[in-house]
Protein backbone atom coordinates (compact mmCIF):
# COMPACT_ATOMS: atom_id res chain seq x y z
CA UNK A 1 86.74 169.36 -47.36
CA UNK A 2 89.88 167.89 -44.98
CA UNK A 3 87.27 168.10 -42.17
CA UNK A 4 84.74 166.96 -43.74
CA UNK A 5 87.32 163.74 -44.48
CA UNK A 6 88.15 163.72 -40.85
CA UNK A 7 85.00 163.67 -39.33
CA UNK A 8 83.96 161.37 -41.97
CA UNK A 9 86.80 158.93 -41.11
CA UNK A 10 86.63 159.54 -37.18
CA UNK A 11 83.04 158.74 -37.12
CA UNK A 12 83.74 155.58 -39.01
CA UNK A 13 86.68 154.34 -36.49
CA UNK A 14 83.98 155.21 -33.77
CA UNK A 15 81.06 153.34 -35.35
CA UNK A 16 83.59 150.16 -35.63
CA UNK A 17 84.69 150.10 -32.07
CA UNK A 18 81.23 150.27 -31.23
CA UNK A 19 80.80 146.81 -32.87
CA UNK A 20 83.22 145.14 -30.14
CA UNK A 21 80.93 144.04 -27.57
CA UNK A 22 82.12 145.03 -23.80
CA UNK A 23 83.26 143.17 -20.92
CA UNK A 24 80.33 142.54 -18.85
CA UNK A 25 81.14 143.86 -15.63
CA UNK A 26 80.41 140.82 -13.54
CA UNK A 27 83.47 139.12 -15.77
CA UNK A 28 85.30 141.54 -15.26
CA UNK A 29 85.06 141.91 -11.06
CA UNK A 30 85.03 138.07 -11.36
CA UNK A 31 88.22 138.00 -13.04
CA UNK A 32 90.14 140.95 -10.37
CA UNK A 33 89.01 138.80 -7.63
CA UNK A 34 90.25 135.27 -9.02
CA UNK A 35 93.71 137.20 -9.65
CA UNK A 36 93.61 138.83 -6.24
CA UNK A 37 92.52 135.37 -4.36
CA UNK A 38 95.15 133.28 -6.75
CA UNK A 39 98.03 136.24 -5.53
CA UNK A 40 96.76 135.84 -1.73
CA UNK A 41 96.81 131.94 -1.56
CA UNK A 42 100.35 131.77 -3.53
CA UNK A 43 101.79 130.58 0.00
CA UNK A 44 98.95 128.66 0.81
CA UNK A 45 97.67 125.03 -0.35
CA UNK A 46 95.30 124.95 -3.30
CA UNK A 47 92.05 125.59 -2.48
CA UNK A 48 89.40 123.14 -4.17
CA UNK A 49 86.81 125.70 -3.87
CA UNK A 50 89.62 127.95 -5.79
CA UNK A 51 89.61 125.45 -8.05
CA UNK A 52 85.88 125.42 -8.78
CA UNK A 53 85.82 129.06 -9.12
CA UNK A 54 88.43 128.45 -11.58
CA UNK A 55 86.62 126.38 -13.89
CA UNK A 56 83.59 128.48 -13.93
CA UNK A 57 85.36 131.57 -14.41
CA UNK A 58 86.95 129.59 -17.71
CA UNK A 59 83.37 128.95 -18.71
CA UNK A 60 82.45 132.57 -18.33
CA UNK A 61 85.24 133.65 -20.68
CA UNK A 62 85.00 130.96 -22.82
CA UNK A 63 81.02 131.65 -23.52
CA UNK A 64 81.97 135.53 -23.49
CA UNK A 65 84.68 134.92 -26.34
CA UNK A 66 82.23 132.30 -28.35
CA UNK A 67 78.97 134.73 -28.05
CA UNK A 68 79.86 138.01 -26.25
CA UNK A 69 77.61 139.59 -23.45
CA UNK A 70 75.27 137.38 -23.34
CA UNK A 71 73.22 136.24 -20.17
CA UNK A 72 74.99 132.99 -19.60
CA UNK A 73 78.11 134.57 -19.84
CA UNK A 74 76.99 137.07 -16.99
CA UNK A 75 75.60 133.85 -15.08
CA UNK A 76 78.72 132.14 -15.35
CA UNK A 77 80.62 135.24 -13.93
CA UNK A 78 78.28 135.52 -11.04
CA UNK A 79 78.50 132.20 -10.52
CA UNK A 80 82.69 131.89 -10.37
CA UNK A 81 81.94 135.08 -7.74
CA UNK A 82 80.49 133.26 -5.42
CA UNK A 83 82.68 130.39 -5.37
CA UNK A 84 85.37 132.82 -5.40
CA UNK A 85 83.95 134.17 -1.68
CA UNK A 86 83.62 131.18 -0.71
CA UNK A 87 87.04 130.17 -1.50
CA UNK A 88 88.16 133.30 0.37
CA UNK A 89 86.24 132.59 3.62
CA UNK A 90 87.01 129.06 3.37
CA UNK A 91 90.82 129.75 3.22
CA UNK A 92 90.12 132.63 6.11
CA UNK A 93 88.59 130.01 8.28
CA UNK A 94 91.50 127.51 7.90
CA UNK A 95 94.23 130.14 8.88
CA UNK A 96 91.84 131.47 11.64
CA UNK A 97 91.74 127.60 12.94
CA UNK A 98 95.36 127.39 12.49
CA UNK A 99 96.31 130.78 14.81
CA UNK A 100 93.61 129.05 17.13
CA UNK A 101 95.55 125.70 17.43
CA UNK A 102 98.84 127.53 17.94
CA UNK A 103 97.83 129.70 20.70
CA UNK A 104 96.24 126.85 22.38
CA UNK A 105 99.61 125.08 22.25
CA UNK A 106 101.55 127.86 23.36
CA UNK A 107 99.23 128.63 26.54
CA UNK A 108 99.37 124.63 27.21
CA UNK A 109 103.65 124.86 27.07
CA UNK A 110 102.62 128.25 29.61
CA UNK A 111 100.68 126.28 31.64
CA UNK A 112 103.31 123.53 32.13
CA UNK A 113 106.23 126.06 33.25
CA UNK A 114 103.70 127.40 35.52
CA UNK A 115 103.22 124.16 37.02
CA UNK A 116 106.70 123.57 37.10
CA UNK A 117 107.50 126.15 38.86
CA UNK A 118 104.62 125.89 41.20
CA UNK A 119 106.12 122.16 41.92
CA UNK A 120 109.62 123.69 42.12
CA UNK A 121 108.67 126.13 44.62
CA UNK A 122 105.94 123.74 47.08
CA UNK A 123 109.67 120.99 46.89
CA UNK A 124 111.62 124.31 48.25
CA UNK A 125 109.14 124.62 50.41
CA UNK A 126 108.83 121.12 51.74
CA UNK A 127 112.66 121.16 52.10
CA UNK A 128 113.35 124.11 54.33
């Protein structure tokens, strides 16, 4: 009879969690990358495109708390996503154009001690 109680009961508890409807995966990958691009860009400025992903991503979980799985909620998701890559690329591009700039300036101060010494050396040579 005690199993019969405690199959009775666990099959109960099962049945109930059952009723809680699951975190659509696109939600879910949508919210890992939003915390992974927030941690990357901690040191950087805010990204508007960051932003945008933001609010979308709010709509996804706010549609997912008011009506569960449903198909806008997975839209929303797929949605904040996208504007999540784009954020990344976007910020990618910006520090790749940065690293650009500074090794342009840093072969342009080359340059100039090269020419410096190239006019140092022609004046020792006019000298002699």
């Amino acid at each position: 009879m005690l199993n019969k109680n405690l199959l009775l009961a666990l099959a109960l508890v099962g049945s109930m969690g059952g009723c809680a409807t699951a975190l659509p995966a696109q939600l879910a990958g949508a919210r890992d990358s939003y915390a992974v691009a927030n941690a990357g860009l901690s040191g950087e400025a805010p990204s508007p495109a960051l932003y945008e992903a933001k609010q979308v991503l709010e709509q996804a979980n706010k549609e997912f708390a008011e009506h569960g799985d449903t198909a806008t909620c997975r839209d929303y998701a797929y949605m904040a996503q996208n504007r999540l890559e784009l954020a990344a690329v976007m910020v990618q591009t910006e520090l790749d154009r940065q690293t650009i700039v500074a090794s342009i300036r840093a072969n342009a101060v080359a340059d100039e001690a090269r020419l410096e010494t190239g006019r140092a050396q022609a004046i020792s040579l006019s000298l002699r």
